[in-house]
N, C-alpha and C. Protein backbone atom coordinates (compact mmCIF):
# COMPACT_ATOMS: atom_id res chain seq x y z
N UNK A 1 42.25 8.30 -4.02
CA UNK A 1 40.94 8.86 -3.81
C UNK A 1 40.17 7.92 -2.88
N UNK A 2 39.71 8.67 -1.71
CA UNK A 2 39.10 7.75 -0.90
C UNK A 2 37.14 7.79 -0.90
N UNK A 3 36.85 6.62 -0.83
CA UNK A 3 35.38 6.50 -1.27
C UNK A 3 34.44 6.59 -0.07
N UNK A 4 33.31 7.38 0.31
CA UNK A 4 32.72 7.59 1.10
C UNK A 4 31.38 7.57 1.25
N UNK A 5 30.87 6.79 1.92
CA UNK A 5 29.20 6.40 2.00
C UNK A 5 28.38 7.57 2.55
N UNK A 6 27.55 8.22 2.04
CA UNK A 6 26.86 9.27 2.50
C UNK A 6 25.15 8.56 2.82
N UNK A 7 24.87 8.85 4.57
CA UNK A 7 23.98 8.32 4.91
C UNK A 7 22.55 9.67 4.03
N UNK A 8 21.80 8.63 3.79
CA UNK A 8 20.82 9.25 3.14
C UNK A 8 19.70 9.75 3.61
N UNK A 9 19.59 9.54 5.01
CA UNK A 9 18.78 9.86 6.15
C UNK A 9 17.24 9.14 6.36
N UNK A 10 16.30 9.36 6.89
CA UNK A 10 15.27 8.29 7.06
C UNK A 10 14.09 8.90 5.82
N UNK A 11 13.37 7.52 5.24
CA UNK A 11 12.89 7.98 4.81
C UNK A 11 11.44 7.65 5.22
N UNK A 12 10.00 8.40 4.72
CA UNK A 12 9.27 8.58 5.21
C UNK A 12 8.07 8.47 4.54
N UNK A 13 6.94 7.83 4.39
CA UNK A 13 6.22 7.80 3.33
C UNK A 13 4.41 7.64 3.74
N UNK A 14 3.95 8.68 3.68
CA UNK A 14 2.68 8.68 4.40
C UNK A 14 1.31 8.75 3.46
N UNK A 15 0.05 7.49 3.37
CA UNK A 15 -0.80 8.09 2.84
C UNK A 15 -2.19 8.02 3.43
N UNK A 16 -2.98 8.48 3.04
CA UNK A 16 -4.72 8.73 4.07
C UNK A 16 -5.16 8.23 3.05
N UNK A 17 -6.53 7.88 4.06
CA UNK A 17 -7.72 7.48 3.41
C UNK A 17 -8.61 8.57 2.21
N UNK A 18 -8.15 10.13 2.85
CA UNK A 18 -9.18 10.66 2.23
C UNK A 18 -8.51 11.33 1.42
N UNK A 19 -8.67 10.81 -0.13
CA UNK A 19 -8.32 11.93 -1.19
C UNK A 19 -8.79 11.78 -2.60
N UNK A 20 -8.54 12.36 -3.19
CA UNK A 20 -9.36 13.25 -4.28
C UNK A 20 -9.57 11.75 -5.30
N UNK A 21 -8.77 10.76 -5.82
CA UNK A 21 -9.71 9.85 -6.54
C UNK A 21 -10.36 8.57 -5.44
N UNK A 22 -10.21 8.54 -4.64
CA UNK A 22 -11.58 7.71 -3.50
C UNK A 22 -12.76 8.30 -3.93
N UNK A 23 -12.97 9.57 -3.36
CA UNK A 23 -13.53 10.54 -3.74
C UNK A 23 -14.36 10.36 -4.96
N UNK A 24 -13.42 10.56 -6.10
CA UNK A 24 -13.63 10.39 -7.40
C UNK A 24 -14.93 9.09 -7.63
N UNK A 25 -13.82 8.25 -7.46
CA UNK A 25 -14.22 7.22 -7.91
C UNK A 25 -15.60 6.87 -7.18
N UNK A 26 -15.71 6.79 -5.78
CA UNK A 26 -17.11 6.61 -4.95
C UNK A 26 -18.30 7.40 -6.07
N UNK A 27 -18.16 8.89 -5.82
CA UNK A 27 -18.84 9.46 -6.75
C UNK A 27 -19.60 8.70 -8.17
N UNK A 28 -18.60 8.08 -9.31
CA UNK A 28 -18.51 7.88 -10.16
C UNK A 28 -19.53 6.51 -9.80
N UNK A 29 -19.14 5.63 -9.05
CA UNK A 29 -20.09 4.64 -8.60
C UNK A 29 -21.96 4.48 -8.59
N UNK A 30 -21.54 5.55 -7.30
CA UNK A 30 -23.01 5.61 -7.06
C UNK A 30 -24.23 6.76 -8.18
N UNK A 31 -23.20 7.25 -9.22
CA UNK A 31 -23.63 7.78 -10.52
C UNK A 31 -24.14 6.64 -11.00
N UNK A 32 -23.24 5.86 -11.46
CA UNK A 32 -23.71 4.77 -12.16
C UNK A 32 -24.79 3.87 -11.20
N UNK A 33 -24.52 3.97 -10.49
CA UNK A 33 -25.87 3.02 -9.57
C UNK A 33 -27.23 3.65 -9.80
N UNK A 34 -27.33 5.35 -9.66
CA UNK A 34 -28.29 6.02 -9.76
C UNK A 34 -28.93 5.51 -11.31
N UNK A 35 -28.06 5.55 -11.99
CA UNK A 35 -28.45 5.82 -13.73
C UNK A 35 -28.88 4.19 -13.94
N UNK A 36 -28.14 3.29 -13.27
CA UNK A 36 -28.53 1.87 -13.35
C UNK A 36 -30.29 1.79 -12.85
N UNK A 37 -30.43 2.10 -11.74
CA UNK A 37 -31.87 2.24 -11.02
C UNK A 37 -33.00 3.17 -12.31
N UNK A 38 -32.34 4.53 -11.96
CA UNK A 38 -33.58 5.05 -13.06
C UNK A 38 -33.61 4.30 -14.25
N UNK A 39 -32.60 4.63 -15.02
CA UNK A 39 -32.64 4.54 -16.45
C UNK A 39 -32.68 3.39 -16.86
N UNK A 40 -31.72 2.05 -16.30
CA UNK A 40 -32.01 0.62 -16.99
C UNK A 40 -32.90 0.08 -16.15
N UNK A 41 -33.47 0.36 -15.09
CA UNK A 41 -34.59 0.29 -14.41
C UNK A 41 -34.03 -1.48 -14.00
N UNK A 42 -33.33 -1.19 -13.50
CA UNK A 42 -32.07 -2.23 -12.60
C UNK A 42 -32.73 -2.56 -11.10
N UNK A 43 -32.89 -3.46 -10.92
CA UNK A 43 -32.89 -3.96 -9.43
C UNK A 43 -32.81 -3.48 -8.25
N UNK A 44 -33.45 -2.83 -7.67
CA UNK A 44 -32.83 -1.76 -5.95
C UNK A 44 -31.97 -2.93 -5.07
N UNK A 45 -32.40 -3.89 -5.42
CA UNK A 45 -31.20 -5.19 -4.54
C UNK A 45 -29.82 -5.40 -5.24
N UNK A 46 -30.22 -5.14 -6.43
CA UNK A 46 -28.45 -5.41 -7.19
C UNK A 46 -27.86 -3.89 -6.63
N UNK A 47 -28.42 -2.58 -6.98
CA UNK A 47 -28.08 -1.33 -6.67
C UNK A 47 -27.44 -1.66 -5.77
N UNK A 48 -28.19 -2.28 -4.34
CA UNK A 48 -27.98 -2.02 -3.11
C UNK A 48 -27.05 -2.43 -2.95
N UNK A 49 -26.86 -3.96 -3.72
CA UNK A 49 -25.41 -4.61 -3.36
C UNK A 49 -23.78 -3.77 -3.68
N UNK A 50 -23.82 -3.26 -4.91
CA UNK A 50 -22.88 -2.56 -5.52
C UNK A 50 -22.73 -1.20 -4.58
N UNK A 51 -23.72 -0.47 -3.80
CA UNK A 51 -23.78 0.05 -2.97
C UNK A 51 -22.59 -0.19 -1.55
N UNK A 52 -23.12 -1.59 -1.56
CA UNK A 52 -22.45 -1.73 -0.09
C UNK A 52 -20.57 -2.34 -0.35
N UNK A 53 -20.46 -2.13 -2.07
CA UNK A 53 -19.31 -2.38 -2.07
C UNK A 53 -18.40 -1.48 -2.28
N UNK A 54 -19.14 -0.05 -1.86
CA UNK A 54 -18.20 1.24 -1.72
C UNK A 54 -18.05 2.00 -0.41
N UNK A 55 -18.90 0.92 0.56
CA UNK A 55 -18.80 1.23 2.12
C UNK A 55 -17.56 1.03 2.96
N UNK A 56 -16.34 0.25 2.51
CA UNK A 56 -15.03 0.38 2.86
C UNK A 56 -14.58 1.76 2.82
N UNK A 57 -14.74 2.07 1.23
CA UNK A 57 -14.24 3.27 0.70
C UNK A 57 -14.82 4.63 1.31
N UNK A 58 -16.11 4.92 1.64
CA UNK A 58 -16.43 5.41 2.60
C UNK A 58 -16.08 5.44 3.76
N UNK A 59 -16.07 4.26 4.74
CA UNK A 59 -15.08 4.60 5.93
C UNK A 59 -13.61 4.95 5.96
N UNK A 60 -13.16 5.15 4.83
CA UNK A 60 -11.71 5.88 4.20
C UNK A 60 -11.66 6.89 4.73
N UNK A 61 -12.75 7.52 3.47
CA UNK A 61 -13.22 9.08 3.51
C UNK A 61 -13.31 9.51 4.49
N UNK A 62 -14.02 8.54 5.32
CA UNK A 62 -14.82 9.29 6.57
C UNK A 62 -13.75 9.56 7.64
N UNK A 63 -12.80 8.56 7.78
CA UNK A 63 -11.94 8.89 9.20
C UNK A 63 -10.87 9.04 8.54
N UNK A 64 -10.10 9.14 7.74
CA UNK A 64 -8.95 10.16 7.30
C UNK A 64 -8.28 9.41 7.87
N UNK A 65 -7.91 7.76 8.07
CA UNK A 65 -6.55 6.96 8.75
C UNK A 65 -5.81 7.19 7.99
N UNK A 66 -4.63 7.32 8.48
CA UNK A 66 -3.42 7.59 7.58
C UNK A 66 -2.56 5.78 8.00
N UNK A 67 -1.25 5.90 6.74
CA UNK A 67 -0.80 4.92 6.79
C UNK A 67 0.19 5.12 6.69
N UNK A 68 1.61 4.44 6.61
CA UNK A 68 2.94 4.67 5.62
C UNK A 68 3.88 3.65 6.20
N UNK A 69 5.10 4.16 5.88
CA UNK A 69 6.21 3.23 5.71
C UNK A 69 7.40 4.59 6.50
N UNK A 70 8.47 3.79 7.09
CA UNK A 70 8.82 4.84 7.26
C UNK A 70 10.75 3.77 7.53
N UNK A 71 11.51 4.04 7.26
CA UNK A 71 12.96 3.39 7.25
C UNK A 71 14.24 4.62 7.31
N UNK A 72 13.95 4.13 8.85
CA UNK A 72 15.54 4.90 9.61
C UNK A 72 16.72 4.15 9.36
N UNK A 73 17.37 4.73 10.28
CA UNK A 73 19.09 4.33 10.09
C UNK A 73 18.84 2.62 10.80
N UNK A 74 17.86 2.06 11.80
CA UNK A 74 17.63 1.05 12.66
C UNK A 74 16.63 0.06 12.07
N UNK A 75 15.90 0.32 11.67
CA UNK A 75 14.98 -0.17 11.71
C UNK A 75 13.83 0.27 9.68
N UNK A 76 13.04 -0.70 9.82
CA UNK A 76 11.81 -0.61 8.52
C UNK A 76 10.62 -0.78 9.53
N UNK A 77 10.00 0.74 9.23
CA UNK A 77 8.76 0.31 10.34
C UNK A 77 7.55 0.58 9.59
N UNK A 78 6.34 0.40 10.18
CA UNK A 78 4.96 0.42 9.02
C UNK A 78 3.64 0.83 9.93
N UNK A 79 2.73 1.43 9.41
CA UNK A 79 1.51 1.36 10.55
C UNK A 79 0.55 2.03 9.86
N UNK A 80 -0.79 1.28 10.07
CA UNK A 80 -2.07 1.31 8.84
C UNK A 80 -3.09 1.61 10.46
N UNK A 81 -3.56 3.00 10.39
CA UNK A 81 -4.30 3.00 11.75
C UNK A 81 -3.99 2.50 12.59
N UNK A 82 -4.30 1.17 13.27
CA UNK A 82 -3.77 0.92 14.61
C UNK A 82 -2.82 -0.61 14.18
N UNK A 83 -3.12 -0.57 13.35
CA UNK A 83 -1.55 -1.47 12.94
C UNK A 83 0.06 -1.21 13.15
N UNK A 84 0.23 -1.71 13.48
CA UNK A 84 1.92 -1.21 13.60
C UNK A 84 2.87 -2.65 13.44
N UNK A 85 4.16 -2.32 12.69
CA UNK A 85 5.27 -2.95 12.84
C UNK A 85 6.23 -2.95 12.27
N UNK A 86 7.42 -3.48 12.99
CA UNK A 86 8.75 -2.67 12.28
C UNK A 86 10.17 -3.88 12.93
N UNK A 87 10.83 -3.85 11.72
CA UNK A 87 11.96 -5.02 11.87
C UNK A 87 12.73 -4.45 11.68
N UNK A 88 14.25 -4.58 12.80
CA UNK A 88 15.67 -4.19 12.53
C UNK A 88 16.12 -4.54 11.33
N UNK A 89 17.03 -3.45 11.02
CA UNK A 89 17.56 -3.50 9.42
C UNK A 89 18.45 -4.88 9.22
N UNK A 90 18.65 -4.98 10.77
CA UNK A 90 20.02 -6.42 10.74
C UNK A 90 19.04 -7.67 10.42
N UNK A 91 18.47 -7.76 10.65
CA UNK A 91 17.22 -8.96 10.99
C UNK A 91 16.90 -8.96 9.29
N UNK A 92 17.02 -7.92 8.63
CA UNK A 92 16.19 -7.96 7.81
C UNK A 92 17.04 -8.35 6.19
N UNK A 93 17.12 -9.92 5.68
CA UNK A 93 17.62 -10.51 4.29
C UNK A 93 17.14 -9.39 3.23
N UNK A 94 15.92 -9.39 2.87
CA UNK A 94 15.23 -8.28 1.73
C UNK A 94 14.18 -8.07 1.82
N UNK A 95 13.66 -7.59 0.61
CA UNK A 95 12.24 -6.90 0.57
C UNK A 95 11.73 -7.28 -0.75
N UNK A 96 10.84 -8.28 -0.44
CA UNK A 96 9.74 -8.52 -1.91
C UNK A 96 9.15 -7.56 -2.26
N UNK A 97 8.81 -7.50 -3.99
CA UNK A 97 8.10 -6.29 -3.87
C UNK A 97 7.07 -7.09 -5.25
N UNK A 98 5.71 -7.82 -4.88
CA UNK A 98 5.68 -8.31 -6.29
C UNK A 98 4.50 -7.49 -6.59
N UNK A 99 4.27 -7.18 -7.99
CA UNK A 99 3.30 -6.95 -8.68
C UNK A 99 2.34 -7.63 -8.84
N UNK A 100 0.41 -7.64 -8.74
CA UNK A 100 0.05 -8.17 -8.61
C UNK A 100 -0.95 -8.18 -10.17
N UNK A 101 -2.01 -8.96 -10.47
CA UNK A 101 -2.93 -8.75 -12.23
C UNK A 101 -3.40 -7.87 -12.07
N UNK A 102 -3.71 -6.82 -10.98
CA UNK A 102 -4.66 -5.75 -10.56
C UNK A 102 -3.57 -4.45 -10.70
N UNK A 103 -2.05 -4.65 -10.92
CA UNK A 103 -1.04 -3.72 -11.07
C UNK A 103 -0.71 -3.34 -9.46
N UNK A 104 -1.49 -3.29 -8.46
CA UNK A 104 -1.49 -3.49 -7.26
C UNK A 104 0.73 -4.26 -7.01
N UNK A 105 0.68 -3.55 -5.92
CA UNK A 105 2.29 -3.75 -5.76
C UNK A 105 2.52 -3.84 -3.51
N UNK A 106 2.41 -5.36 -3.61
CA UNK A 106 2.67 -5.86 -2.46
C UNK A 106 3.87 -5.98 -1.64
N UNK A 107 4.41 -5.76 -0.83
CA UNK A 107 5.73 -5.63 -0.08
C UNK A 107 5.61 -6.89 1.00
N UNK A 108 6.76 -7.53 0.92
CA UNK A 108 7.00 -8.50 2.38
C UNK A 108 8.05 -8.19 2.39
N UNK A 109 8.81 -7.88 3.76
CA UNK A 109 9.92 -7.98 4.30
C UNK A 109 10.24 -9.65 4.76
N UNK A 110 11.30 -9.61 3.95
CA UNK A 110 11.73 -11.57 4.24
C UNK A 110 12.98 -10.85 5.61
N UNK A 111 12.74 -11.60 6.77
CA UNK A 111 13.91 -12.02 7.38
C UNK A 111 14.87 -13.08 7.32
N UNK A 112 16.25 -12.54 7.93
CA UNK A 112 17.11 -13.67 7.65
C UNK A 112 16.81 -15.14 8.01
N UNK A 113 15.58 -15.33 8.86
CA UNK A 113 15.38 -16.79 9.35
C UNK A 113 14.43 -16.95 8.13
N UNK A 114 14.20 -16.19 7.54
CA UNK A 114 13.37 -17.03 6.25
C UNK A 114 11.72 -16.27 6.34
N UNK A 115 11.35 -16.10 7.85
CA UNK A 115 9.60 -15.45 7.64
C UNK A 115 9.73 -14.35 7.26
N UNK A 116 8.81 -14.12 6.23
CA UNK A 116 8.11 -13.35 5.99
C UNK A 116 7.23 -12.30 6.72
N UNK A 117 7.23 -11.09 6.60
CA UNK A 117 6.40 -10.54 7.52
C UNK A 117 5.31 -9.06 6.16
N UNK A 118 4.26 -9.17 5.79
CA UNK A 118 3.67 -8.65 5.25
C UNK A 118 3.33 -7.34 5.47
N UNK A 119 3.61 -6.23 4.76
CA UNK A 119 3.33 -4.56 5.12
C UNK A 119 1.88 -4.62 4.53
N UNK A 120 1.26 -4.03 5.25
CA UNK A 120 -0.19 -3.40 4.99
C UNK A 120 -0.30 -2.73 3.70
N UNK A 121 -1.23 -2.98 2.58
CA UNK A 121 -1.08 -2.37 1.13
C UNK A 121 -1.34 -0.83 1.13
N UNK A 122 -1.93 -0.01 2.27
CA UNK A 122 -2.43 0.83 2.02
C UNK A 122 -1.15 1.81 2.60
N UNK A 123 0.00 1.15 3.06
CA UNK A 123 0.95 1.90 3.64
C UNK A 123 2.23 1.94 2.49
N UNK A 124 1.93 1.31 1.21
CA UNK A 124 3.25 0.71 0.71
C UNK A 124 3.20 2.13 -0.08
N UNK A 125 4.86 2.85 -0.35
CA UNK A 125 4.97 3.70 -1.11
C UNK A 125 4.46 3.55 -2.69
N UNK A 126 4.60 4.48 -3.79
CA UNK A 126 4.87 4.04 -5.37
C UNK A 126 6.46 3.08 -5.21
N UNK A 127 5.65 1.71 -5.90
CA UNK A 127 7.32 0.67 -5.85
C UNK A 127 8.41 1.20 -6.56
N UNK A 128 8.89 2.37 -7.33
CA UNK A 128 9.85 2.51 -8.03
C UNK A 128 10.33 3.50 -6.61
N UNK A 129 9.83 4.42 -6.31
CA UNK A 129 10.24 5.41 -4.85
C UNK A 129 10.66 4.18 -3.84
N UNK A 130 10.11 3.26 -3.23
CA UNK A 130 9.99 2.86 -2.16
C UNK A 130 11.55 1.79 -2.52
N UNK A 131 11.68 1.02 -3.95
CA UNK A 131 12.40 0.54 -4.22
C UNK A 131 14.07 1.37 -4.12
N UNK A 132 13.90 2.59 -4.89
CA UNK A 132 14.57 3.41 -5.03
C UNK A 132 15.54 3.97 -3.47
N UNK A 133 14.48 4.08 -2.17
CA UNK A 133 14.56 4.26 -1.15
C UNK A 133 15.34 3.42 -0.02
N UNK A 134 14.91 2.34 -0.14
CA UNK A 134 15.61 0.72 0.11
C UNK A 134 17.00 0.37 -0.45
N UNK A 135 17.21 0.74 -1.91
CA UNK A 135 18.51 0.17 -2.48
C UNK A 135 19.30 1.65 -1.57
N UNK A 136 19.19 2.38 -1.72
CA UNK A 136 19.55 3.46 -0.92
C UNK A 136 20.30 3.51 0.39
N UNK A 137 19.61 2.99 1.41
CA UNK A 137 20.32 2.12 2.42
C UNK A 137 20.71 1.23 2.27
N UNK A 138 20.71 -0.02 1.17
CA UNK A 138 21.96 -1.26 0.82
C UNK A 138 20.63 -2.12 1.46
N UNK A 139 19.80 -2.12 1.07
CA UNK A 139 18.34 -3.10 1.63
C UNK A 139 17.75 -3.74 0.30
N UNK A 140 18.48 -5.25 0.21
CA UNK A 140 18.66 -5.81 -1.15
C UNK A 140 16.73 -5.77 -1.59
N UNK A 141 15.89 -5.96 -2.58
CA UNK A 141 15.02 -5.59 -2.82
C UNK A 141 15.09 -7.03 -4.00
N UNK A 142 13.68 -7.88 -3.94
CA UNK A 142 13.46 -8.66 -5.39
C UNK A 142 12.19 -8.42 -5.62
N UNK A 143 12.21 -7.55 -7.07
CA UNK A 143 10.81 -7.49 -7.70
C UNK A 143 10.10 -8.73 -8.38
N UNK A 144 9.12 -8.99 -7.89
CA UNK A 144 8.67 -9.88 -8.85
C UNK A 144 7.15 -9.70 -9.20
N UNK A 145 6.84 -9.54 -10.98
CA UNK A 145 5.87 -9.02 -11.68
C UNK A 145 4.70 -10.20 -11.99
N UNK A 146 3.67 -9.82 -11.56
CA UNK A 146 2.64 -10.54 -12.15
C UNK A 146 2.32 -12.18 -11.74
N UNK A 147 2.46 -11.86 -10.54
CA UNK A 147 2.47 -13.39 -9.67
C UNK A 147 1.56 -13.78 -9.05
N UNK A 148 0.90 -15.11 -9.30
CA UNK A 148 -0.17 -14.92 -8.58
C UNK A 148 0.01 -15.44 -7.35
N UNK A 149 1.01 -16.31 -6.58
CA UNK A 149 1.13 -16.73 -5.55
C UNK A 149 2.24 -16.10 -5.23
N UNK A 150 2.58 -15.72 -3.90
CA UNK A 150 3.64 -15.69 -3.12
C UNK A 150 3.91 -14.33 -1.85
């Protein structure tokens, strides 16, 4: 019986700025900011501040950048709006994938010379898919949970 590698084809992984818990959650914010102002009769400068810490999340919403990951037969490539970058599969030792205290799940592609090269967080798939995706093409993968350095 002869054993045969079936290419699994490229995979592709895309997400935007604008969707339904950004959304959510902005909402949910500036609720509580409102109810902070009237009701605990809270600070318009503290408001304001907590305010301006959902103005990222707003320019999300607002321009709909998309992001992702995307790994052909050649190459692991990545691009967060006008970010871009992408390393040959040969070049490429593995793929960190650590978990962070925030549950947040960070990706570096280690090359064989040893650097590191960091994917943009907003492009990284769910780590069990993206992991799943990687061992797939033979793209060795080390998880590591709850780290605060590395």
């Amino acid at each position: 019986m002869t054993e045969t590698s079936v290419d699994p084809g490229p995979f592709r992984h895309e997400n935007t700025g604008r969707n339904r818990a950004t959304l959510i959650v902005v909402i949910a914010v500036w609720i509580a900011m409102g109810l902070a102002w009237q009701v605990l009769d809270a600070s318009l400068i503290l408001v304001s501040l907590a305010g301006f810490a959902t103005l990222p999340a707003l320019y999300d919403l607002a321009s709909g950048r998309l992001s992702g990951v995307e790994i052909g037969s050649d190459a692991l490539s990545w691009f967060s709006g006008s970010r871009k970058g992408e390393v040959a599969l040969h070049a490429l030792d593995h793929v960190r994938l650590d978990t962070r205290l925030d549950f947040s799940v960070r990706a570096s592609a280690v090359l064989t010379n040893g650097r590191k090269l960091r994917l943009p967080l907003e492009s990284i798939p769910p780590a069990d898919a993206f992991e799943a995706a990687l061992a797939a093409r033979g793209i060795a993968v080390q998880r590591h949970h709850f780290s605060l350095l590395g």
